[in-house]
N, C-alpha and C. Protein backbone atom coordinates (compact mmCIF):
# COMPACT_ATOMS: atom_id res chain seq x y z
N UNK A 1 -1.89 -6.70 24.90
CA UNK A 1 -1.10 -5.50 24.85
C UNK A 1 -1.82 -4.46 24.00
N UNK A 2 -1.90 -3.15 24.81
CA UNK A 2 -2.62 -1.99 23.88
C UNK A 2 -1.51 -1.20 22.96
N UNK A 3 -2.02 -1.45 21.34
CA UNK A 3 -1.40 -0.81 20.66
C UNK A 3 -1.40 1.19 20.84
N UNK A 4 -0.26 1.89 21.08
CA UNK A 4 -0.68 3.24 21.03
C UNK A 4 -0.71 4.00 19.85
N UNK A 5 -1.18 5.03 19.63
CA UNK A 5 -1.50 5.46 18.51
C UNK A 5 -0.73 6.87 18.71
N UNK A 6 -0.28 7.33 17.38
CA UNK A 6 0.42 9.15 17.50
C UNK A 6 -1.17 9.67 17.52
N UNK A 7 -0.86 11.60 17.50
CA UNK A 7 -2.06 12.26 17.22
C UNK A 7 -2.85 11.56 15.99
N UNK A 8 -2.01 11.44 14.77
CA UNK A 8 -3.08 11.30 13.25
C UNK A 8 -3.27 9.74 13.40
N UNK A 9 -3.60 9.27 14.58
CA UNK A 9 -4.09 7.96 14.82
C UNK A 9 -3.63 6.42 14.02
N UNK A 10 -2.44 6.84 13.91
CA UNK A 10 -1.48 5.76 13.37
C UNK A 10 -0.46 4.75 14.76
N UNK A 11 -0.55 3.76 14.57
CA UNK A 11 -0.07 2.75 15.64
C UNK A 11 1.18 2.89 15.43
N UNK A 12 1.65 3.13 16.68
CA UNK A 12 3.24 2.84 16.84
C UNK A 12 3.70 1.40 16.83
N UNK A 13 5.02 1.65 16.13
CA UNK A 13 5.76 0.20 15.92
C UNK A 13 6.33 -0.34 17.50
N UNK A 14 5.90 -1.82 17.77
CA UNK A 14 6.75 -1.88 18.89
C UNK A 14 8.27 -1.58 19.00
N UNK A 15 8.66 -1.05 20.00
CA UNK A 15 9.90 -1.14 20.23
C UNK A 15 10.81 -1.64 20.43
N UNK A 16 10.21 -2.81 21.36
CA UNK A 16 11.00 -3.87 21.85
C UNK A 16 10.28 -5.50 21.13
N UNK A 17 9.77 -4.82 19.78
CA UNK A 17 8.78 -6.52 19.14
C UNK A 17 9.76 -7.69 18.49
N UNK A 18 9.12 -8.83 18.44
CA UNK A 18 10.14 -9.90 17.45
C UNK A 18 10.00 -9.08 16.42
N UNK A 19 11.12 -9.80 15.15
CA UNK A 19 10.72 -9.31 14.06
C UNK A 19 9.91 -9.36 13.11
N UNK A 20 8.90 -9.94 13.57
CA UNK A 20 7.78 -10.14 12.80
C UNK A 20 6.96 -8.67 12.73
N UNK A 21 6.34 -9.07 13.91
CA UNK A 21 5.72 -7.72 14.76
C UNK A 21 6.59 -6.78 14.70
N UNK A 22 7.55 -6.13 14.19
CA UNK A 22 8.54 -4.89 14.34
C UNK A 22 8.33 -4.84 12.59
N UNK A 23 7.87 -5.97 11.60
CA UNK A 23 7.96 -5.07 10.30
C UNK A 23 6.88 -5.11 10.21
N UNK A 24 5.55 -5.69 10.40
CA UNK A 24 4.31 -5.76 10.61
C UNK A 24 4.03 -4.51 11.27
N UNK A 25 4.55 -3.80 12.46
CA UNK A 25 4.44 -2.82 12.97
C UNK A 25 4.79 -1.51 12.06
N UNK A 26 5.84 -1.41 11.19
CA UNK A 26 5.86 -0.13 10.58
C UNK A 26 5.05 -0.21 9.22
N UNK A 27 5.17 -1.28 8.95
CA UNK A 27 3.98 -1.47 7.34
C UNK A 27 3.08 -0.77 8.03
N UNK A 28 2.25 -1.47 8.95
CA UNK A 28 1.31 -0.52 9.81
C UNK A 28 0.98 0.95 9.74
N UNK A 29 2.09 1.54 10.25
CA UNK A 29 2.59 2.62 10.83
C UNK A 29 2.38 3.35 9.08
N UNK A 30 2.79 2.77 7.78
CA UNK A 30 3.45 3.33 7.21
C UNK A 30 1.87 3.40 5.96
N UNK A 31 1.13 2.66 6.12
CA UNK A 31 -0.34 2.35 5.69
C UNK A 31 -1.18 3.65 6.12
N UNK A 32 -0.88 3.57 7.84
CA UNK A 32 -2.13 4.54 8.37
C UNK A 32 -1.50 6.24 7.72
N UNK A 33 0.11 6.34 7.95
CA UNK A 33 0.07 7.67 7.09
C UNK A 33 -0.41 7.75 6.07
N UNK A 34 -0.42 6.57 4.84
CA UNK A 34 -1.45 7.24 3.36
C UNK A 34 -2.67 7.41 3.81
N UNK A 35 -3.33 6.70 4.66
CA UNK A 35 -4.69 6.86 5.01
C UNK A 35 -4.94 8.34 5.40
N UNK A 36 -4.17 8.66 6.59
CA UNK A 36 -4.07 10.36 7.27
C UNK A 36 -3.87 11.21 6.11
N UNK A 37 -2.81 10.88 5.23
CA UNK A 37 -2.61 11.71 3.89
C UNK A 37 -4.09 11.74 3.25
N UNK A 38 -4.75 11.20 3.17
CA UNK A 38 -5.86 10.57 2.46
C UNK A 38 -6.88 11.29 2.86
N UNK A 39 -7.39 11.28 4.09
CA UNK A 39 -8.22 11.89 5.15
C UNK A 39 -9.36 12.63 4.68
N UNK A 40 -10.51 12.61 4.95
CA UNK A 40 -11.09 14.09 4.81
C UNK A 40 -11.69 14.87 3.51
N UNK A 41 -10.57 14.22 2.40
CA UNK A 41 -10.24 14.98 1.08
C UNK A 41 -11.65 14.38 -0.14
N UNK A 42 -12.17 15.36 -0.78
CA UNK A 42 -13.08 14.64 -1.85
C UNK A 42 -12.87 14.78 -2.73
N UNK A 43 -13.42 14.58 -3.66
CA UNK A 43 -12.95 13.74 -5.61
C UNK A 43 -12.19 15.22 -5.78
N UNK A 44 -12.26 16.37 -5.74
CA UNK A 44 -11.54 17.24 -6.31
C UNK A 44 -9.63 17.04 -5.52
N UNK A 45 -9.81 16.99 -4.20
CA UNK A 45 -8.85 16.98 -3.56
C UNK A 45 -7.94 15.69 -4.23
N UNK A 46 -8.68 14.49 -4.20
CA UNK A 46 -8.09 13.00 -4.39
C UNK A 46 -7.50 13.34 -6.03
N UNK A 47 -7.46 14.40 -7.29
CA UNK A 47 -7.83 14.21 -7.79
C UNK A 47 -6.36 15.55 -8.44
N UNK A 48 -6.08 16.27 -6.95
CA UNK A 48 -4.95 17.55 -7.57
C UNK A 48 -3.77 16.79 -7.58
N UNK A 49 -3.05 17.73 -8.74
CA UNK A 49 -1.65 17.51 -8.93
C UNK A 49 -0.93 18.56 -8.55
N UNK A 50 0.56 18.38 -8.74
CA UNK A 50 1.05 19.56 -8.36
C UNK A 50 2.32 19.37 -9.18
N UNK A 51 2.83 20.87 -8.98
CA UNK A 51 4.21 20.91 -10.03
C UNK A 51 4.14 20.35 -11.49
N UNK A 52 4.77 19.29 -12.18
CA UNK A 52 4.76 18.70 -13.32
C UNK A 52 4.45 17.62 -12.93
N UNK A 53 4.52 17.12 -11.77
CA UNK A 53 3.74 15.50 -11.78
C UNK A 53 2.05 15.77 -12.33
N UNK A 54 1.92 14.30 -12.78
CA UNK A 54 0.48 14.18 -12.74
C UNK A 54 -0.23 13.17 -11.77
N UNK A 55 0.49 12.96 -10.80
CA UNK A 55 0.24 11.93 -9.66
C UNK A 55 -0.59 12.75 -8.66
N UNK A 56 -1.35 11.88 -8.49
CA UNK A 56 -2.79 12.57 -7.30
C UNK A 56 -2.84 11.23 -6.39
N UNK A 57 -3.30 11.99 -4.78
CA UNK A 57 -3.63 10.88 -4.15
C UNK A 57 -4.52 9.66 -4.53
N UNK A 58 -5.56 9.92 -5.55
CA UNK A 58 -6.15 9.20 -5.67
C UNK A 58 -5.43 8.25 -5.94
N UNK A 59 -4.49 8.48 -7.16
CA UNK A 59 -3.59 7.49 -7.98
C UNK A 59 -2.81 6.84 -6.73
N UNK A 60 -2.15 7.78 -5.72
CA UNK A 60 -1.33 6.59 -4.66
C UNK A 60 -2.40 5.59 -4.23
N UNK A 61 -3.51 6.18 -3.91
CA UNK A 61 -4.58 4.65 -2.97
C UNK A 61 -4.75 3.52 -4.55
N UNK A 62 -4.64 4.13 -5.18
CA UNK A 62 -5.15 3.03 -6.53
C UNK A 62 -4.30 2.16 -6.33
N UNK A 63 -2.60 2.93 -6.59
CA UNK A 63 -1.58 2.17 -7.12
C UNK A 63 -1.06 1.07 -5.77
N UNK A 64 -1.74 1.81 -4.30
CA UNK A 64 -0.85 1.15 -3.37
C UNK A 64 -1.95 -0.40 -3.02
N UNK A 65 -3.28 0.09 -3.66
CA UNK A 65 -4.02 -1.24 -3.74
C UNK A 65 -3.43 -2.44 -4.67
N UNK A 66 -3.34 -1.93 -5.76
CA UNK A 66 -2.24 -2.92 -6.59
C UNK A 66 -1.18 -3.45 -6.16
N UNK A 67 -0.41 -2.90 -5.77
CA UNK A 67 0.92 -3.37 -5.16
C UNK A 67 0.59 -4.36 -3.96
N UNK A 68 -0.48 -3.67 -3.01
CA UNK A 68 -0.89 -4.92 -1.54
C UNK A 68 -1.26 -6.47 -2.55
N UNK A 69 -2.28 -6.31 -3.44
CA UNK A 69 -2.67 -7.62 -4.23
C UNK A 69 -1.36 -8.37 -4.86
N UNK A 70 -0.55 -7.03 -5.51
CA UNK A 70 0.63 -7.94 -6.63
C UNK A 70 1.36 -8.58 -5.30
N UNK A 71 2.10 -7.89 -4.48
CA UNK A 71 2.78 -8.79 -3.49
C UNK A 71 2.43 -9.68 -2.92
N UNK A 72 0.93 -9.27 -2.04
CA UNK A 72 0.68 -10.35 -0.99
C UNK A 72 -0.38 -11.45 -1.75
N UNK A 73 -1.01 -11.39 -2.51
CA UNK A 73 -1.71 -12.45 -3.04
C UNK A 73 -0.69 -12.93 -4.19
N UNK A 74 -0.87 -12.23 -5.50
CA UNK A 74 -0.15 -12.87 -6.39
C UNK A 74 1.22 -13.27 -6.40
N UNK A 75 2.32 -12.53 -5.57
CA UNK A 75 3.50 -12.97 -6.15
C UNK A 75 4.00 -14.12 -4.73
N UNK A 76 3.22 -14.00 -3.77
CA UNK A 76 3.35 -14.73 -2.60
C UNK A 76 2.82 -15.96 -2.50
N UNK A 77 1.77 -16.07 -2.96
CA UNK A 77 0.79 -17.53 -3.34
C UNK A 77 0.64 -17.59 -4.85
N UNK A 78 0.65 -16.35 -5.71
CA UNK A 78 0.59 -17.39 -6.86
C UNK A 78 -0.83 -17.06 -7.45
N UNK A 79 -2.14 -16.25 -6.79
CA UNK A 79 -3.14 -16.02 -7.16
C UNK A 79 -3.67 -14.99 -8.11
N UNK A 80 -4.51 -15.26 -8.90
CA UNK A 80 -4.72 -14.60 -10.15
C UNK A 80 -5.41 -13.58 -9.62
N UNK A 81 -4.76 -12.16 -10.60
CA UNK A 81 -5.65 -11.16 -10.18
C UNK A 81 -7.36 -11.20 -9.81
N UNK A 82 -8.04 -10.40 -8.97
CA UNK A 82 -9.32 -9.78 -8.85
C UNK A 82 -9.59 -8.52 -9.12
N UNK A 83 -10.74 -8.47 -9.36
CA UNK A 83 -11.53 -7.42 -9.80
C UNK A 83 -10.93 -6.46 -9.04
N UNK A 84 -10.67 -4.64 -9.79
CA UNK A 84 -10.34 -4.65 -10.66
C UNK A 84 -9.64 -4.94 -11.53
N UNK A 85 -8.37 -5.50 -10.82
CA UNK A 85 -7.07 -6.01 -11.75
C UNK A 85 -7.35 -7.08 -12.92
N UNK A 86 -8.40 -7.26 -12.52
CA UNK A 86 -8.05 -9.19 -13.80
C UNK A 86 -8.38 -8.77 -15.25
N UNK A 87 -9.20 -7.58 -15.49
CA UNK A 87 -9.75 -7.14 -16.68
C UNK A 87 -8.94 -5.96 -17.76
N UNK A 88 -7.90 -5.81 -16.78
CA UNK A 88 -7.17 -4.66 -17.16
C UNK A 88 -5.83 -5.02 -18.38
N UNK A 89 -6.04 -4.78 -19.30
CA UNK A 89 -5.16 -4.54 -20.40
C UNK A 89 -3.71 -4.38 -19.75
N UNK A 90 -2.34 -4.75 -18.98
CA UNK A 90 -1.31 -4.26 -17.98
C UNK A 90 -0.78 -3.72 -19.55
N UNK A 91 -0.09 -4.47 -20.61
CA UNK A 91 0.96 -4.40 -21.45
C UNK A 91 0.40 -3.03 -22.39
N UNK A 92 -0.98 -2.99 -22.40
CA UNK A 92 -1.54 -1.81 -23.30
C UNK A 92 -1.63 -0.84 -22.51
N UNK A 93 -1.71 -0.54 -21.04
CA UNK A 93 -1.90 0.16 -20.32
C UNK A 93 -1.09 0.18 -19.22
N UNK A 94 0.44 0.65 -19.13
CA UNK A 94 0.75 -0.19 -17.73
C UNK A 94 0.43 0.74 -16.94
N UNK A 95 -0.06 1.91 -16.58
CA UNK A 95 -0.30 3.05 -15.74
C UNK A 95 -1.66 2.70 -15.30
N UNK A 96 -2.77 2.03 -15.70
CA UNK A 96 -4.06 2.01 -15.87
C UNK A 96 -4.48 2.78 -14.30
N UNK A 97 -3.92 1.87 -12.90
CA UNK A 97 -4.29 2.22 -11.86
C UNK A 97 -4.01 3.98 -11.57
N UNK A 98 -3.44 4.47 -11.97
CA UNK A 98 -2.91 5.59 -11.86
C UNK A 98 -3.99 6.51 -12.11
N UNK A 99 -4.22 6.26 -13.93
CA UNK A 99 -4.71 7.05 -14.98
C UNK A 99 -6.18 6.83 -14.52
N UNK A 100 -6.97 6.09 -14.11
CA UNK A 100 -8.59 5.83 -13.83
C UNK A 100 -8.66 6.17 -12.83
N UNK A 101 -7.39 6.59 -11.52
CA UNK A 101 -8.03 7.04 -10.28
C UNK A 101 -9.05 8.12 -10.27
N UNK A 102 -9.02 8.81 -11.33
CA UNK A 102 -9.44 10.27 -11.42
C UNK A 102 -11.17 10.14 -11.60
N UNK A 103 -11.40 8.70 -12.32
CA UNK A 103 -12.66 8.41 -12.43
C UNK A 103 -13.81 7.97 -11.13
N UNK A 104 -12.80 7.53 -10.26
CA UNK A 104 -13.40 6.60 -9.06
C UNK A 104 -13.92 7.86 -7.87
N UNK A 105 -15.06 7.38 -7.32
CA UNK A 105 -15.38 8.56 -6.10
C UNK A 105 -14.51 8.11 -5.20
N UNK A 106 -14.32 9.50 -4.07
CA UNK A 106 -13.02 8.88 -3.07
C UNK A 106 -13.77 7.89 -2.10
N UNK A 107 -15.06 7.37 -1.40
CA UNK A 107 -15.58 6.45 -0.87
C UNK A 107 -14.84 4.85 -1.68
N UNK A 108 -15.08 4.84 -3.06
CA UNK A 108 -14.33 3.35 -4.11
C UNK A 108 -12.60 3.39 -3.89
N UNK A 109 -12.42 4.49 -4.07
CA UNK A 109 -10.74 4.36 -3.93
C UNK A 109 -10.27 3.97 -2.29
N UNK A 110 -10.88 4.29 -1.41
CA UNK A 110 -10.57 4.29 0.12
C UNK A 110 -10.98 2.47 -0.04
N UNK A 111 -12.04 2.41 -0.43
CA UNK A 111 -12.66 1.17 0.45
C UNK A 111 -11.83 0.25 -0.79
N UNK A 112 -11.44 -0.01 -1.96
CA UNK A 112 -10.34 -0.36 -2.67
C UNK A 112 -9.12 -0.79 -2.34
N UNK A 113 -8.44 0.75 -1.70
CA UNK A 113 -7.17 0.38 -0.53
C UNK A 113 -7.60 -0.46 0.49
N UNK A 114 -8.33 -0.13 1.51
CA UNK A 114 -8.74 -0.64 2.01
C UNK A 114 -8.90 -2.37 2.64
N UNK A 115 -9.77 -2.68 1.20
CA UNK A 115 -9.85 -3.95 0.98
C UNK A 115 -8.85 -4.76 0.60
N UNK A 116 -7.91 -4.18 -0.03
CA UNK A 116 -6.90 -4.82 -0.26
C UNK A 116 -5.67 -4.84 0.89
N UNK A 117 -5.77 -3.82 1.63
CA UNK A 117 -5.16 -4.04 2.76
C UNK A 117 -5.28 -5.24 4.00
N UNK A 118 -6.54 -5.26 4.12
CA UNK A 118 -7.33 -5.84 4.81
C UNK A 118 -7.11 -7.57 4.80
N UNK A 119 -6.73 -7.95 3.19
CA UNK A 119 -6.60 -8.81 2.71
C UNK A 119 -5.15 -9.11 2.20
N UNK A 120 -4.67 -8.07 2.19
CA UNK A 120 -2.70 -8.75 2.26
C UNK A 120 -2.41 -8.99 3.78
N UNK A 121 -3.19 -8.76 4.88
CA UNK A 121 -3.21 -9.23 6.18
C UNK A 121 -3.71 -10.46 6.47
N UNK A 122 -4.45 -11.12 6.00
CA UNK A 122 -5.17 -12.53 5.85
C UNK A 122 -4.33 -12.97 4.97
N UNK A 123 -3.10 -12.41 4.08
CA UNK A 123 -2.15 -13.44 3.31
C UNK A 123 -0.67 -13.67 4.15
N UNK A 124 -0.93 -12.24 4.46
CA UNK A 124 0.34 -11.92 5.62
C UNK A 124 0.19 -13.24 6.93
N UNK A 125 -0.69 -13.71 7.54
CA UNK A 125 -1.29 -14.76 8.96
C UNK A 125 -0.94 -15.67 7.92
N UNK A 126 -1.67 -16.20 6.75
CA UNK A 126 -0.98 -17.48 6.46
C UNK A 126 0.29 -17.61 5.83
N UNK A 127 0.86 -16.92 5.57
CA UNK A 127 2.54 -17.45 5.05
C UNK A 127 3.36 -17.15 6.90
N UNK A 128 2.87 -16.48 7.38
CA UNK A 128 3.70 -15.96 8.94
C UNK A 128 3.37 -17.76 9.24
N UNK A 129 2.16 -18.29 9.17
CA UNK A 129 1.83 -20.02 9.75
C UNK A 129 2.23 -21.21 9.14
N UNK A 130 2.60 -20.49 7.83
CA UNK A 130 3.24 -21.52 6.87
C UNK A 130 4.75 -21.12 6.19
N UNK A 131 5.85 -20.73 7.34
CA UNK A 131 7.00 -20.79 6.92
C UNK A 131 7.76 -19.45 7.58
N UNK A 132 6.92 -18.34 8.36
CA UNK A 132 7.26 -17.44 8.96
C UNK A 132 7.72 -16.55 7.91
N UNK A 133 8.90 -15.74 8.25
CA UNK A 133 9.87 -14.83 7.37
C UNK A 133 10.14 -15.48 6.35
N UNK A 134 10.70 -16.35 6.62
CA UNK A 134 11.76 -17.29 5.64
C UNK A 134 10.63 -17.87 4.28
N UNK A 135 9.31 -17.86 4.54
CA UNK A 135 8.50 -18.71 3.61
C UNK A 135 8.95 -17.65 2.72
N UNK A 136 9.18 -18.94 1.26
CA UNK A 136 9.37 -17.75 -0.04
C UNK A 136 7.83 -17.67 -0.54
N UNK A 137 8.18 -16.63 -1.43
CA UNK A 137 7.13 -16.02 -2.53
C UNK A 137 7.40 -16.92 -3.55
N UNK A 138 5.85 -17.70 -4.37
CA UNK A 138 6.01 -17.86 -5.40
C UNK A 138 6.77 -17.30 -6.81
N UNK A 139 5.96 -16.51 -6.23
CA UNK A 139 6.99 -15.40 -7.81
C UNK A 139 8.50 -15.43 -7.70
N UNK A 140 9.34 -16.00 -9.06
CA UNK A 140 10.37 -16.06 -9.47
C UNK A 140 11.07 -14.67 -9.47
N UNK A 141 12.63 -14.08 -9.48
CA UNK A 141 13.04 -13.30 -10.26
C UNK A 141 13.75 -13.99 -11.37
N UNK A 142 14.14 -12.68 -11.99
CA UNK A 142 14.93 -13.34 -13.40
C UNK A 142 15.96 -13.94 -13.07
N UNK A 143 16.77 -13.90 -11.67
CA UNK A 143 18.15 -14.67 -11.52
C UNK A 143 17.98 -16.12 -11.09
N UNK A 144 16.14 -16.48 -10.58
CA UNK A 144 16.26 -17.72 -10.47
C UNK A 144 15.48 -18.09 -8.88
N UNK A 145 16.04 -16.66 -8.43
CA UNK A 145 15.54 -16.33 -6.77
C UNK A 145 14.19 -16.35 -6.78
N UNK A 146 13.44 -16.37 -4.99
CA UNK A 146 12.44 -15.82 -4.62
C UNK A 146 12.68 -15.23 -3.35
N UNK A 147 11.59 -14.37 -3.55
CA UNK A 147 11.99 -13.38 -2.49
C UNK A 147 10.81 -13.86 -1.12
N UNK A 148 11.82 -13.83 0.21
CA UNK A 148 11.24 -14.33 1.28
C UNK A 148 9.53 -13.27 1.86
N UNK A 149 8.95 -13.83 2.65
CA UNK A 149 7.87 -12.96 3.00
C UNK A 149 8.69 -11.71 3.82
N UNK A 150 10.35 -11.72 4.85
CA UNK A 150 10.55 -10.92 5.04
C UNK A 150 10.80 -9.55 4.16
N UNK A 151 11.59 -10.22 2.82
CA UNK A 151 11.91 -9.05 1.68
C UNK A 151 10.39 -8.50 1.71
N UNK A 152 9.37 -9.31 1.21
CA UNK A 152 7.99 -8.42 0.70
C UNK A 152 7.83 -7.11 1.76
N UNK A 153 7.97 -7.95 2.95
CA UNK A 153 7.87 -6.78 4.11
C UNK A 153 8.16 -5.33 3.92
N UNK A 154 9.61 -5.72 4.23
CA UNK A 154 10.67 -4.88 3.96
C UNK A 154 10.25 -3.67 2.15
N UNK A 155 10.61 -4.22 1.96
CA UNK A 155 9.90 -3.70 0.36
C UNK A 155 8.81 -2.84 0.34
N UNK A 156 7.52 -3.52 1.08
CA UNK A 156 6.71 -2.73 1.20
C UNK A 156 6.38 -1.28 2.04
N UNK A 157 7.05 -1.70 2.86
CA UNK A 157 7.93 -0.33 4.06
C UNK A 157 8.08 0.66 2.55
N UNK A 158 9.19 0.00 2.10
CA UNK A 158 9.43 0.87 1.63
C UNK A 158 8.84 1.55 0.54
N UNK A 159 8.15 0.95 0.23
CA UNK A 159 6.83 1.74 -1.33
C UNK A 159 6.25 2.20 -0.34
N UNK A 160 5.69 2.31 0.10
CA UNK A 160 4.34 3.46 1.25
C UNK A 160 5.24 4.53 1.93
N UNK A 161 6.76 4.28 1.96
CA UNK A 161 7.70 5.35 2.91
C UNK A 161 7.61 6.20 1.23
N UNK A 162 8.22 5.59 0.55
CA UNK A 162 8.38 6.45 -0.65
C UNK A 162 7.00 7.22 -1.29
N UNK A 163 6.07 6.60 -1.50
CA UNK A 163 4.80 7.28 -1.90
C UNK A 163 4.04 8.07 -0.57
N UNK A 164 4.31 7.74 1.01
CA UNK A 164 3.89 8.84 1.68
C UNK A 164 4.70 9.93 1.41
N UNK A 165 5.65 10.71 0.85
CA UNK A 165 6.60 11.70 0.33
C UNK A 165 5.76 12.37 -0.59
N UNK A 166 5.07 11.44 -1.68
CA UNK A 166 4.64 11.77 -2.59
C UNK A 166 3.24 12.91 -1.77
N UNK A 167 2.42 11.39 -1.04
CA UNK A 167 1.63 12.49 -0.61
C UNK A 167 1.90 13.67 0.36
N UNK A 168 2.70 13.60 1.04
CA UNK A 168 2.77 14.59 2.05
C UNK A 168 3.04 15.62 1.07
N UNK A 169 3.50 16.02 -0.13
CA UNK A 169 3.90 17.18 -1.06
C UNK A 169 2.37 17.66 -2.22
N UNK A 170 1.71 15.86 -2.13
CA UNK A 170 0.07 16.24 -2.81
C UNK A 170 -0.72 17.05 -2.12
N UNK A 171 -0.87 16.37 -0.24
CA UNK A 171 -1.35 17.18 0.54
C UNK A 171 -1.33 18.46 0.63
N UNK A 172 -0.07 19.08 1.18
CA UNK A 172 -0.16 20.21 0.98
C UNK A 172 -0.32 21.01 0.08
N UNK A 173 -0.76 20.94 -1.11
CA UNK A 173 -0.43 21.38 -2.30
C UNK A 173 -2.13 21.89 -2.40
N UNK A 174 -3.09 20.59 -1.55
CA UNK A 174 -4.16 20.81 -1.38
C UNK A 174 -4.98 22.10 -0.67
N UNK A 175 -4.62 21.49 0.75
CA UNK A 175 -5.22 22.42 1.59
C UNK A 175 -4.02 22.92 2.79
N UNK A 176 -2.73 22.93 2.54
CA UNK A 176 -1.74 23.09 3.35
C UNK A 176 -1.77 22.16 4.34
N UNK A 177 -2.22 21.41 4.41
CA UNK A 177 -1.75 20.60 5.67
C UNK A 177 -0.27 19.77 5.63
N UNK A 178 0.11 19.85 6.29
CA UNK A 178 1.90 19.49 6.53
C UNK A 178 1.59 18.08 7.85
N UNK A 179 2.92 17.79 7.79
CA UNK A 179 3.31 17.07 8.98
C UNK A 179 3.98 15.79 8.81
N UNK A 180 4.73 14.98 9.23
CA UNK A 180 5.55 14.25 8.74
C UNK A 180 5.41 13.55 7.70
């Protein structure tokens, strides 16, 4: 089956998919907009703020690399951070990913996201083979719970829905470009 793509070359979610493939499909969907947000732009662009935030795209690809590792490796299997994460001070620094985007060329921050994308998909195939939706996440909450690979899903929808907002308001702020 050929996946289709909108104009800014982002895959549409199936319509009629199980639910696997239907949250797999908008994570998707919801990835390639930071990427499109992302687009084009170099260290000055990756790098503007706007209004009183001090949040720059760069900082979303940093932070949304963190988040692909904290969910899909560490809190899902249990695996100890990687480079960059394992060296990083969290309790002395909890912003760190944010605050150093500004240092990184946008080629390290892309291929960063990137890689970590790339690789919560190779975590995503083995928990989908070892327990489907329902397989829990290692990681505890404080009530005792774990949260299923569907919650991570779900969840993650929703951090990339919420931080594409962010960028679509960084973007334009840049070079006017608009669009959903």
């Amino acid at each position: 089956m050929t996946t289709m793509t909108d104009e800014h070359g982002r895959p549409e979610p199936p319509a009629a998919g199980d639910e696997a493939a239907t949250l797999l499909g908008f994570l998707d969907f919801q990835r390639a907009t930071l990427a499109w947000k992302c687009a084009g732009l170099d260290a000055a662009g990756l790098r503007a703020t706007t209004a009183a935030s001090t949040m720059t795209l760069g900082g979303v690809l940093k932070h949304m690399a963190l988040v692909e590792d904290g969910w899909f490796s560490r809190a899902l299997f249990g695996r100890p951070h990687v480079e960059p994460w394992a060296g990083v001070d969290w309790k002395g620094d909890p912003d760190w990913e944010w605050r150093t985007a500004a240092e990184d060329e946008p080629e390290a921050l892309r291929a960063l996201w990137q890689a970590s994308v790339e690789y919560s998909r190779v975590c995503t195939a083995e928990a989908l083979a070892d327990g489907g939706l329902d397989r829990l996440a290692v990681r505890e909450f404080a009530d005792g719970s774990h949260p299923s690979l569907r919650w991570i899903l779900c969840h993650m929808i929703e951090e990339y829905a919420r931080h594409n907002g962010h960028a679509d308001l960084l973007r334009e702020s840049v070079d006017g470009q608009t669009g959903e």
